[in-house]
C-alpha atoms as a PDB file:
ATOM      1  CA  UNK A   1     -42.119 -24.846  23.997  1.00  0.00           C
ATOM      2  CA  UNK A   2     -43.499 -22.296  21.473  1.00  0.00           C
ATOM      3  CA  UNK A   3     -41.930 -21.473  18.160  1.00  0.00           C
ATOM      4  CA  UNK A   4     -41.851 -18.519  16.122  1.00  0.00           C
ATOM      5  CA  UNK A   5     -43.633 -18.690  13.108  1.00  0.00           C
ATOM      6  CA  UNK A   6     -42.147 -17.383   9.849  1.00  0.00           C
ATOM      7  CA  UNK A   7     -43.312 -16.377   7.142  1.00  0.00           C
ATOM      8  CA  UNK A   8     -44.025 -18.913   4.611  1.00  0.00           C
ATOM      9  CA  UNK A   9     -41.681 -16.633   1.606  1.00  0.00           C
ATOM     10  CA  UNK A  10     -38.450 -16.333   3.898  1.00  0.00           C
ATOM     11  CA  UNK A  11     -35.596 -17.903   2.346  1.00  0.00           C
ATOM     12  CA  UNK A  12     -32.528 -19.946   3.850  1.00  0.00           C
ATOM     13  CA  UNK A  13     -29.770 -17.933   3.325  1.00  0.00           C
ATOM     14  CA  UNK A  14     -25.802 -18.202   3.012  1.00  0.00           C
ATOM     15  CA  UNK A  15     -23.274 -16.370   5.239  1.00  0.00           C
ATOM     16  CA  UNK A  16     -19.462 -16.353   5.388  1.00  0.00           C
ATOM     17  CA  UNK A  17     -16.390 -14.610   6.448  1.00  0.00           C
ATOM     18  CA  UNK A  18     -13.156 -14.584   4.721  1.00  0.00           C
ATOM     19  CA  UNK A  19      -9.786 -14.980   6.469  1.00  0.00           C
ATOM     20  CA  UNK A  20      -6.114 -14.966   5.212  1.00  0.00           C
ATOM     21  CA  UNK A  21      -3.805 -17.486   7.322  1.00  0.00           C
ATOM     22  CA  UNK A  22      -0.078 -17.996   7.523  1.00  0.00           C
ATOM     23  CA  UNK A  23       0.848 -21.714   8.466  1.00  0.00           C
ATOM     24  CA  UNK A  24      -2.989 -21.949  10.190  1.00  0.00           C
ATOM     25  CA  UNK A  25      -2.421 -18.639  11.963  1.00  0.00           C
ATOM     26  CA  UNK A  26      -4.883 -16.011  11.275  1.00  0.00           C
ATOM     27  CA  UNK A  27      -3.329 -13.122   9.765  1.00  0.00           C
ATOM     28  CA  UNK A  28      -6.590 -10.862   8.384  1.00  0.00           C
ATOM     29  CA  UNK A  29      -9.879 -10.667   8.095  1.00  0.00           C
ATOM     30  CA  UNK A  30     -12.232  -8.190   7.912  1.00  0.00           C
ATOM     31  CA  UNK A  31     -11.848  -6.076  10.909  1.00  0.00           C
ATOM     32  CA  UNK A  32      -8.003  -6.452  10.706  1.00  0.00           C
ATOM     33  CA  UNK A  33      -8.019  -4.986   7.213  1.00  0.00           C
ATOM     34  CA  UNK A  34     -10.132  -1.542   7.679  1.00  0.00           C
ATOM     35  CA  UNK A  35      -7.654  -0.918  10.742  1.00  0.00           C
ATOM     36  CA  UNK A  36      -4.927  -1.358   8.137  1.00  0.00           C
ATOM     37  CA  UNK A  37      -6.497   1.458   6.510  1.00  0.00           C
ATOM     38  CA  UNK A  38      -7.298   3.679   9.081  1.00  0.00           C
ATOM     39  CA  UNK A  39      -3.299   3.401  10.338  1.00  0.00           C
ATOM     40  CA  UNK A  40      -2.612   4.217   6.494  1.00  0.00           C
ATOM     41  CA  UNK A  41      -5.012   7.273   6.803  1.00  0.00           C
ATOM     42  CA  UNK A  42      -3.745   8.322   9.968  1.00  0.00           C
ATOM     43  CA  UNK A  43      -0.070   6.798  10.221  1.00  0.00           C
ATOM     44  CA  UNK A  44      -1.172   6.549  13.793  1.00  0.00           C
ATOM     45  CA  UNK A  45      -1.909   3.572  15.694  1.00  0.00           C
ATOM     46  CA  UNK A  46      -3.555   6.489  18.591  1.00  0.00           C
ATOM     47  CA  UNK A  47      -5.894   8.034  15.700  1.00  0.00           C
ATOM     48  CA  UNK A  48      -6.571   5.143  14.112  1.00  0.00           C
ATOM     49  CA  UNK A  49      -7.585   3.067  17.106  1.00  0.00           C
ATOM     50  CA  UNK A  50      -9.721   6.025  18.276  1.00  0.00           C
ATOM     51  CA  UNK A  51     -11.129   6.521  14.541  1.00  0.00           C
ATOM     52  CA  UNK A  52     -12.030   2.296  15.108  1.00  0.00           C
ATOM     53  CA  UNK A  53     -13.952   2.882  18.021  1.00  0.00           C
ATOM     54  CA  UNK A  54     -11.083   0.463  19.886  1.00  0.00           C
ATOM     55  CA  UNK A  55      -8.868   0.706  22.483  1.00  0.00           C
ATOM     56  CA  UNK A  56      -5.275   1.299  21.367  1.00  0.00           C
ATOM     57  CA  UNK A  57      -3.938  -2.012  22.939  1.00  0.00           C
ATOM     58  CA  UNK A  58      -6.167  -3.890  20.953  1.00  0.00           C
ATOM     59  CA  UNK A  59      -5.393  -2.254  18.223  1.00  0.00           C
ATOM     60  CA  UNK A  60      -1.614  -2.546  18.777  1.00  0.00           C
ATOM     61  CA  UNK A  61      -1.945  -6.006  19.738  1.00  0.00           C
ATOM     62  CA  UNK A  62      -3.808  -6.700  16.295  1.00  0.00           C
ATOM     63  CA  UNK A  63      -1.078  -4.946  14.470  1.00  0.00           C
ATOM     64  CA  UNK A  64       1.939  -6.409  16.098  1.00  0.00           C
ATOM     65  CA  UNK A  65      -0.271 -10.201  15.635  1.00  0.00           C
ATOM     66  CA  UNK A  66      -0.468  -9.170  12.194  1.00  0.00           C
ATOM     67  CA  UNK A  67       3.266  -8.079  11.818  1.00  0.00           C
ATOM     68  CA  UNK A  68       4.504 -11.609  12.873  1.00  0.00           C
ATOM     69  CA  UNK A  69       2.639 -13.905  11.174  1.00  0.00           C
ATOM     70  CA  UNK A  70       2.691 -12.137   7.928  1.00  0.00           C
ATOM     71  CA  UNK A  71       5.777 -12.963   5.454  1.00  0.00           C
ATOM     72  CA  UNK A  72       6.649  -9.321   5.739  1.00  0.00           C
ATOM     73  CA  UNK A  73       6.194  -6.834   8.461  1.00  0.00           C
ATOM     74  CA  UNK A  74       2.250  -5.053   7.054  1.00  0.00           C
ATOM     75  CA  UNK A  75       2.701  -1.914   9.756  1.00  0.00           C
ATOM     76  CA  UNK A  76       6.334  -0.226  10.359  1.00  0.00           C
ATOM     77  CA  UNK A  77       7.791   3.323  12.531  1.00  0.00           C
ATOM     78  CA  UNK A  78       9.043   5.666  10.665  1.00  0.00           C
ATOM     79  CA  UNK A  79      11.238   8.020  12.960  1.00  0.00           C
ATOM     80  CA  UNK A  80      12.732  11.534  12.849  1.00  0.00           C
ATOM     81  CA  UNK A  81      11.368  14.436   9.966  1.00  0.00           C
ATOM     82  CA  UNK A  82       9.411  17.160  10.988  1.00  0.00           C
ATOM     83  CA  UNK A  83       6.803  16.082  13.170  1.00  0.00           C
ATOM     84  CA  UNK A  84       8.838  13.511  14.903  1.00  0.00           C
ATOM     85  CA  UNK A  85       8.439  10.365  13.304  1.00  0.00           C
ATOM     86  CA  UNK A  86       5.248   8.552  12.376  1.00  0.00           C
ATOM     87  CA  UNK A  87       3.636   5.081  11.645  1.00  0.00           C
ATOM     88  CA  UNK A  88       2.692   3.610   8.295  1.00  0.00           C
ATOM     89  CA  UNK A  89       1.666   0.783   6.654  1.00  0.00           C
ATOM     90  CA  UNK A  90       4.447  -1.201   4.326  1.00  0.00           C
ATOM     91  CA  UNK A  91       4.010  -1.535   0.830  1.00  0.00           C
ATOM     92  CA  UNK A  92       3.507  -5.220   1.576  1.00  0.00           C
ATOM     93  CA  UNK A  93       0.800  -3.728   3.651  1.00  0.00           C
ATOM     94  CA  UNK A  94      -0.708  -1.994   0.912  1.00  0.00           C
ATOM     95  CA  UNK A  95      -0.978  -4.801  -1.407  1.00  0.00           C
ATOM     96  CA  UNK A  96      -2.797  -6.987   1.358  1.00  0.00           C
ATOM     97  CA  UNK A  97      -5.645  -4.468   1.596  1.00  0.00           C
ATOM     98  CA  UNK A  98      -5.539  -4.161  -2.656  1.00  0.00           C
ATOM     99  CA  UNK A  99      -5.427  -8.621  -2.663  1.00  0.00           C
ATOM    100  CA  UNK A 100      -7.343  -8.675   0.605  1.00  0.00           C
ATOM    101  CA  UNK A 101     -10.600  -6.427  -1.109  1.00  0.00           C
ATOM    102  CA  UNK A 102     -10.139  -8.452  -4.453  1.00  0.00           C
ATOM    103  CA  UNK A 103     -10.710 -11.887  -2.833  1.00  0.00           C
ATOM    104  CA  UNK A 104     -13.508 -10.709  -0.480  1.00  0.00           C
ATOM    105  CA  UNK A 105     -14.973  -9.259  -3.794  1.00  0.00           C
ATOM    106  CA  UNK A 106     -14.808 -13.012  -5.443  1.00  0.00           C
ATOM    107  CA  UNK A 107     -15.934 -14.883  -2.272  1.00  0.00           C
ATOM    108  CA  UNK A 108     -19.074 -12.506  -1.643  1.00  0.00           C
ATOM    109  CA  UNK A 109     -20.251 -13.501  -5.441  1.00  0.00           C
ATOM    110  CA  UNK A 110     -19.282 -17.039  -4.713  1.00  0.00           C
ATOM    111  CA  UNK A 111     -21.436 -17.006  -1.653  1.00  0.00           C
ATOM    112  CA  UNK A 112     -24.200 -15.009  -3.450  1.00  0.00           C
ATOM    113  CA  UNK A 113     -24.266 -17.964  -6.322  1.00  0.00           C
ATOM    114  CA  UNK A 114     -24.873 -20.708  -3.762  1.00  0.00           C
ATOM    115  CA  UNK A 115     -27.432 -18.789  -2.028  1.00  0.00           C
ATOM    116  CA  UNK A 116     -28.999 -18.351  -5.602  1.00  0.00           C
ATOM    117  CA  UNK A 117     -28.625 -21.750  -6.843  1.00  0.00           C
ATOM    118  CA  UNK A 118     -28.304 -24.075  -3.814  1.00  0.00           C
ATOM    119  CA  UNK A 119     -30.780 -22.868  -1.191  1.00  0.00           C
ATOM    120  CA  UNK A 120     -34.094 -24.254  -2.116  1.00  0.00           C
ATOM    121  CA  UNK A 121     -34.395 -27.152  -0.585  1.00  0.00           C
ATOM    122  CA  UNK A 122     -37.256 -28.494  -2.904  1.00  0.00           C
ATOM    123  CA  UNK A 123     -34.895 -28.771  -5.602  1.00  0.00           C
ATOM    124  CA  UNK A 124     -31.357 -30.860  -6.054  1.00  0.00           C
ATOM    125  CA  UNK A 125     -28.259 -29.172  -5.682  1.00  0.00           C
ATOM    126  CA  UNK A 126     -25.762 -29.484  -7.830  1.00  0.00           C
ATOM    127  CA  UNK A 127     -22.278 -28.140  -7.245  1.00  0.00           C
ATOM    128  CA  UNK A 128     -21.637 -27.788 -11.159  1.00  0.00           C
ATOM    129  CA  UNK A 129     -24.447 -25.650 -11.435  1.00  0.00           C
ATOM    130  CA  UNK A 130     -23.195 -23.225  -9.344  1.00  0.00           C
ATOM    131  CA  UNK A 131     -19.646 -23.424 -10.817  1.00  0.00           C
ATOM    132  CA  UNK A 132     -20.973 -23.127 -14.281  1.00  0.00           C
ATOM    133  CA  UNK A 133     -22.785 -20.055 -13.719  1.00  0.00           C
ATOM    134  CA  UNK A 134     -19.980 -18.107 -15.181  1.00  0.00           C
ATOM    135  CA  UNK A 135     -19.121 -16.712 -18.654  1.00  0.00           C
ATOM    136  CA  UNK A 136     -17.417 -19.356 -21.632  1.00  0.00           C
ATOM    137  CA  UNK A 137     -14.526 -16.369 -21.616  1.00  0.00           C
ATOM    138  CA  UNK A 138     -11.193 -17.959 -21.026  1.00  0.00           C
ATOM    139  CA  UNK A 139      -9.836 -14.383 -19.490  1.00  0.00           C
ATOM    140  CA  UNK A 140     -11.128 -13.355 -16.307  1.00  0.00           C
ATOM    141  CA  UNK A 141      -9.748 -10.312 -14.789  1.00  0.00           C
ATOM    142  CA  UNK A 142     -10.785  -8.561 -11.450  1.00  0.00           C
ATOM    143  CA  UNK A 143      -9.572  -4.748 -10.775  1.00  0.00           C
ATOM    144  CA  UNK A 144     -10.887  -1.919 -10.306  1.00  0.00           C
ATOM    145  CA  UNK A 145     -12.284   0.990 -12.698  1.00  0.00           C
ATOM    146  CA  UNK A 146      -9.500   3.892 -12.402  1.00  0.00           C
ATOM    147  CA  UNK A 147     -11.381   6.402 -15.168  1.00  0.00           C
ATOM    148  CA  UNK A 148     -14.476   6.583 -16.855  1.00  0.00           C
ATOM    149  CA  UNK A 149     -14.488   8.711 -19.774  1.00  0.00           C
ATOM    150  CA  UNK A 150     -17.517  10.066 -20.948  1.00  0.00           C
ATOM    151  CA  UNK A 151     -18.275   9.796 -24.821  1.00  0.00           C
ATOM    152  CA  UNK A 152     -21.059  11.396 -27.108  1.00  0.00           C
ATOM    153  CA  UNK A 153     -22.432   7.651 -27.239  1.00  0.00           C
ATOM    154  CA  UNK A 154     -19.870   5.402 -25.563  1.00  0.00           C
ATOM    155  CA  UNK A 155     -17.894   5.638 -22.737  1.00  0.00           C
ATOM    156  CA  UNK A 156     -14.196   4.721 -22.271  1.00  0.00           C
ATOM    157  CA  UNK A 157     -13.240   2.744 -18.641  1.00  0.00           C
ATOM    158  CA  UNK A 158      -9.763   2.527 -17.871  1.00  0.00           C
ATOM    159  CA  UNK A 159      -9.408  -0.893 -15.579  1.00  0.00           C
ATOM    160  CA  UNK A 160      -6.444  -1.149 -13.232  1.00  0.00           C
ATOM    161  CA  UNK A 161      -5.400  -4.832 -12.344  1.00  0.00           C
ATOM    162  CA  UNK A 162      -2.884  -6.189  -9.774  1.00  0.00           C
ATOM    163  CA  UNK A 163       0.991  -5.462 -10.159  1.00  0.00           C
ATOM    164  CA  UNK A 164      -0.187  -1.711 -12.143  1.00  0.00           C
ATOM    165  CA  UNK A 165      -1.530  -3.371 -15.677  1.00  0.00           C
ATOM    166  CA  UNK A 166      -3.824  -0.770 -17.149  1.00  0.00           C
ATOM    167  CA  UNK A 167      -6.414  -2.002 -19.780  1.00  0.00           C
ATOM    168  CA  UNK A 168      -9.132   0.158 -21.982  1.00  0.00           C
ATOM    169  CA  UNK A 169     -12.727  -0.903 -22.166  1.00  0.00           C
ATOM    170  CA  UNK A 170     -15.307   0.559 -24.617  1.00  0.00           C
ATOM    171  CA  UNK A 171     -18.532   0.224 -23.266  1.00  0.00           C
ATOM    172  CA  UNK A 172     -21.772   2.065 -24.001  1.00  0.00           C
ATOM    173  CA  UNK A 173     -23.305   4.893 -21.753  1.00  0.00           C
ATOM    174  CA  UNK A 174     -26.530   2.969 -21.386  1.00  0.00           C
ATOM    175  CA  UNK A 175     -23.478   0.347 -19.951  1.00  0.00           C
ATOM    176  CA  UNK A 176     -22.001   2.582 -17.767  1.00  0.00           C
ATOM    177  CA  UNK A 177     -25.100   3.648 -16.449  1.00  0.00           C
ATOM    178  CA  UNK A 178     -26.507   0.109 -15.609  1.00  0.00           C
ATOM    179  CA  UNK A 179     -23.478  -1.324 -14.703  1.00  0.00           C
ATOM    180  CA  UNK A 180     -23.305   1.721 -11.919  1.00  0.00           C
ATOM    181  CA  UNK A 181     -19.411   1.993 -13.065  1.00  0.00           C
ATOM    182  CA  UNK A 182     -17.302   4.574 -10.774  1.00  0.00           C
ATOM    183  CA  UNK A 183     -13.918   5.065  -9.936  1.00  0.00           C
ATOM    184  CA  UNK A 184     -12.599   2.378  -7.442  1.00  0.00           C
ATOM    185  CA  UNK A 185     -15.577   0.277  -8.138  1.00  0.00           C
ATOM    186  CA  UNK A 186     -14.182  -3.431  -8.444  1.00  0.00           C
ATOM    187  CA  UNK A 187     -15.167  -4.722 -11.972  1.00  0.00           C
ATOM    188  CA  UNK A 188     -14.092  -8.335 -13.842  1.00  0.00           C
ATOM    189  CA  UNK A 189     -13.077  -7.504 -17.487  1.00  0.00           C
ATOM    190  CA  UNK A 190     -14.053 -10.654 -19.822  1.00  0.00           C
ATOM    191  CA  UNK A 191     -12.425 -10.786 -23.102  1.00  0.00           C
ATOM    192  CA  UNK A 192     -12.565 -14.543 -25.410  1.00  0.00           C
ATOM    193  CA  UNK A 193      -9.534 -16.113 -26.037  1.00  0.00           C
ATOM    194  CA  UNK A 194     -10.387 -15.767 -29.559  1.00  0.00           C
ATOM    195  CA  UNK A 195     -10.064 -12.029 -29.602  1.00  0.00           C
ATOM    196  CA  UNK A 196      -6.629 -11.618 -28.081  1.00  0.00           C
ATOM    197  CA  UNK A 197      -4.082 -10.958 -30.589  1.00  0.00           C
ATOM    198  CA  UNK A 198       0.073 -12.317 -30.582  1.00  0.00           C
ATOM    199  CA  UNK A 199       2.750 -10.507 -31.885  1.00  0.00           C
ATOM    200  CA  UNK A 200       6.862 -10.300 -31.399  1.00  0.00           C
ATOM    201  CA  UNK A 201       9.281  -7.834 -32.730  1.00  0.00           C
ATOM    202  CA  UNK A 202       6.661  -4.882 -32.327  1.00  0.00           C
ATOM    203  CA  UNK A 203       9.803  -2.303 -30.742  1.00  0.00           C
ATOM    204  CA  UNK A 204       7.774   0.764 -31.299  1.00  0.00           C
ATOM    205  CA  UNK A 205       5.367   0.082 -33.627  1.00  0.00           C
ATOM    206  CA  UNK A 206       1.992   1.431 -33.984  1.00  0.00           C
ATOM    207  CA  UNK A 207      -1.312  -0.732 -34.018  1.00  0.00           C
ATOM    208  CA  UNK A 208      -4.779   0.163 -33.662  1.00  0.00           C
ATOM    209  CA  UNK A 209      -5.583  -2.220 -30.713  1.00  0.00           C
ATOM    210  CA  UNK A 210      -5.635   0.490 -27.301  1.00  0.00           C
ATOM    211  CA  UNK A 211      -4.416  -2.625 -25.035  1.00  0.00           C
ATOM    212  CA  UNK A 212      -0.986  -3.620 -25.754  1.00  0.00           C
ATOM    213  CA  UNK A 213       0.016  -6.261 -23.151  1.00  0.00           C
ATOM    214  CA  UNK A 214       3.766  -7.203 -23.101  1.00  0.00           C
ATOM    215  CA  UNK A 215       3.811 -10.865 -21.643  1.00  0.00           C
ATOM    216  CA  UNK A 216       6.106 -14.341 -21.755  1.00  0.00           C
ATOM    217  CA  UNK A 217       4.967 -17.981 -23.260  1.00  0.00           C
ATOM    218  CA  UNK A 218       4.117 -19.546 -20.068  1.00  0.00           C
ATOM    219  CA  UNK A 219       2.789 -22.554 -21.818  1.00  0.00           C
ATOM    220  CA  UNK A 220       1.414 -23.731 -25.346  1.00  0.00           C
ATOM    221  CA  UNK A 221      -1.052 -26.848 -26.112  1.00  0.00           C
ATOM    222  CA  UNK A 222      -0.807 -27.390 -29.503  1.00  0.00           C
ATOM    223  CA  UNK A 223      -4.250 -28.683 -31.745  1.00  0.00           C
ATOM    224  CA  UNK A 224      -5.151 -30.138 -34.973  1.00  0.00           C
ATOM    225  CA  UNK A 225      -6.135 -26.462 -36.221  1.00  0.00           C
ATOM    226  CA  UNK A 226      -5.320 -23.667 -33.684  1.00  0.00           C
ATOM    227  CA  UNK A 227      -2.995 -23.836 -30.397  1.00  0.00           C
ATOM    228  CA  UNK A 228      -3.548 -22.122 -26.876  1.00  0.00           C
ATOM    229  CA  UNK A 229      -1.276 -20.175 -25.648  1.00  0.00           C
ATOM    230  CA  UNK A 230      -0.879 -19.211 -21.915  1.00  0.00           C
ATOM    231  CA  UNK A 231       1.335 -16.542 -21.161  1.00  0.00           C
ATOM    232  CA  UNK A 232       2.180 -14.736 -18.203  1.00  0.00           C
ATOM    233  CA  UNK A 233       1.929 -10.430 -17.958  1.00  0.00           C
ATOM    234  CA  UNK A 234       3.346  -7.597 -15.240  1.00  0.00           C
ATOM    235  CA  UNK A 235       1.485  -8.540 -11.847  1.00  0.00           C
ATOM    236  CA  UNK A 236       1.099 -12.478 -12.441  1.00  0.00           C
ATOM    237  CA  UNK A 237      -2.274 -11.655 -14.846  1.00  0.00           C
ATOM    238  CA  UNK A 238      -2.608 -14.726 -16.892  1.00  0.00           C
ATOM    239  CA  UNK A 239      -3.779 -14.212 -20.763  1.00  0.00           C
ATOM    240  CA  UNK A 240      -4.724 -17.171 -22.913  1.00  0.00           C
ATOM    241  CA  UNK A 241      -4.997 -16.922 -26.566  1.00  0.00           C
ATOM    242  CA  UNK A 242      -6.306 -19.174 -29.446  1.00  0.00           C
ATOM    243  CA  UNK A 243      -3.777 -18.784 -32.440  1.00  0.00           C
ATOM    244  CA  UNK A 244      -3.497 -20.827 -35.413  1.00  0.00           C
ATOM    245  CA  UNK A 245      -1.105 -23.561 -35.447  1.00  0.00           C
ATOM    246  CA  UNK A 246       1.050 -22.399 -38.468  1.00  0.00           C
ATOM    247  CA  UNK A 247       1.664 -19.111 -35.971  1.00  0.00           C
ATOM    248  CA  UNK A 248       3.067 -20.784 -33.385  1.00  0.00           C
ATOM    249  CA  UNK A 249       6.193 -21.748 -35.212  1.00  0.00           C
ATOM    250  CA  UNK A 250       6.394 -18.376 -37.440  1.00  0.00           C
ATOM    251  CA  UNK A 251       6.203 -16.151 -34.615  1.00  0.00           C
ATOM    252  CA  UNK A 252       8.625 -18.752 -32.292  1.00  0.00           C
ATOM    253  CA  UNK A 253       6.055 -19.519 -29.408  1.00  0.00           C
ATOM    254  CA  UNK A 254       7.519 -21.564 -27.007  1.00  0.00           C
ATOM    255  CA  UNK A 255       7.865 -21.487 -23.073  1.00  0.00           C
ATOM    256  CA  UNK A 256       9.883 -18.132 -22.032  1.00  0.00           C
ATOM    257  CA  UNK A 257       9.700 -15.926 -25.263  1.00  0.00           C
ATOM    258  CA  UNK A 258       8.330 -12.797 -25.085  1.00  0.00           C
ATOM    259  CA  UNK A 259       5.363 -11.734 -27.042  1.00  0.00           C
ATOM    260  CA  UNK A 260       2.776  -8.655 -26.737  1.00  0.00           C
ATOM    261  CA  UNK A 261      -0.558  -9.950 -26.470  1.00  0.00           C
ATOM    262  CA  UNK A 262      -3.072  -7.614 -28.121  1.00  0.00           C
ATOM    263  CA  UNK A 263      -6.670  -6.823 -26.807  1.00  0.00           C
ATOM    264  CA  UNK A 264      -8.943  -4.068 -28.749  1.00  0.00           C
ATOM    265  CA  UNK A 265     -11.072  -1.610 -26.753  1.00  0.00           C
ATOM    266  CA  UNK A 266     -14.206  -3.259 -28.074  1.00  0.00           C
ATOM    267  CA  UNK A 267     -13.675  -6.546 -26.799  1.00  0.00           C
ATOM    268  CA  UNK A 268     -13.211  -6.269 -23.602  1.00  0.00           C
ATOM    269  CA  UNK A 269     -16.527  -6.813 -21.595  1.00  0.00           C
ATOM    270  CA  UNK A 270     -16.832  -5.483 -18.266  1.00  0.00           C
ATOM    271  CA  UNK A 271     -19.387  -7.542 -15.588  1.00  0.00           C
ATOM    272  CA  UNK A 272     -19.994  -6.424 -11.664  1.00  0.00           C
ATOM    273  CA  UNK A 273     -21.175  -8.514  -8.857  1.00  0.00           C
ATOM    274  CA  UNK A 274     -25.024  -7.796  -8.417  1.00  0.00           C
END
């Protein structure tokens, strides 16, 4: 039996699809989630099915599959108004498509490392490689850029993460312009654990620092010098912060206080999946 020959330069390569499951029941994956957002552009199964290219049983049958195994209904009727009623997607709904995009975002870089790192079959693999191909930043954020200001030599991004936190990144233009940053454009903002500052008792203070983060002491592991500090912000967005050890005890750091975490402009560093 002949074989195609290939060329001696072709690559293996690494594929994947990403679903969300309730219980081992498939709830969404790919498909599922753009006819989320056609029914949210439409608020019509009919128009969104047809805008689909799918038959509107299917596409009622993957709504109503997708209404009962989800932990809240993700498509619901509106009736009466004007026009006589009309279908829409829940704001649980909306959040799976926001979560839904994030995670696809993380698992198509994850996929893209391994097919990097782990594909050559002439070398070893190792798993830690690929894990450690990351930056020594303790926060990792993904969102999405909302604004990009334009500056006579920098540029200001405004970053939106999950559950509304807003943060301010000051990047270059020669940054903006490599980076390719554009509204909606999903984006990881880096900033060192080091550079995130703590304060209480701020009310309505003023401080130079453009990202003021209001937060609560999730946890604190205390050192011979300095002390980490985990603490929780709007949206479940984790910070971490170094802070000397005296500071823990003057500003009253323990599990449950509040605290405003402060992040300058400047050191927040934005990276994009290639």
């Amino acid at each position: 039996m002949a074989t195609k020959k290939r060329k001696g330069n072709e690559q293996l390569q690494v594929r994947g699809s990403l679903w969300l499951s309730v219980g081992g029941e498939s709830v969404a994956g790919h498909g599922r989630i753009e006819l989320l957002r056609a029914v949210n552009e439409h608020r019509s199964i009919t128009q969104a099915a047809k805008a689909f290219g799918m038959s509107y049983k299917a596409a009622w049958d993957a709504i109503n599959t997708m209404n009962e195994r989800s932990t809240s209904p993700v498509v619901e009727r509106v009736t009466g108004g004007k026009g006589g009623g009309h279908t829409q997607v829940t704001a649980f709904g909306l959040r799976l498509i926001e979560r839904y995009e994030q995670v696809h975002e993380v698992h198509r870089r994850f996929l893209h490392l391994i097919e990097q790192e782990a594909m050559n079959l002439d070398e070893e693999f190792s798993l830690l490689k690929v894990l450690n191909m990351k930056t020594s930043a303790r926060n990792q954020w993904v969102g999405k850029v909302t604004a990009v200001r334009s500056g006579a030599v920098n540029d200001e991004v405004e970053v939106s993460l999950p559950g509304g936190l807003r943060l301010s990144a000051i990047v270059t233009r020669e940054s903006t312009e490599s980076l390719g940053l554009r509204t909606q454009m999903t984006v990881i903002a880096l900033v060192k654990s080091s550079a995130v500052l703590l304060a209480v008792g701020l009310d309505d203070a003023r401080v130079s620092a453009r990202n003021r983060i209001e937060a609560r002491v999730q946890k604190v592991t205390p050192g011979a010098v300095n002390a980490e500090v985990v603490l929780q912000a709007e949206g479940g967005v984790d910070v971490v912060a170094i802070v000397p050890q005296p500071a823990v005890h003057e500003l009253g750091l323990q599990q449950g206080a509040a605290v405003t975490a402060l992040v300058k402009a400047s050191d927040i560093v934005l990276a994009v999946a290639n």
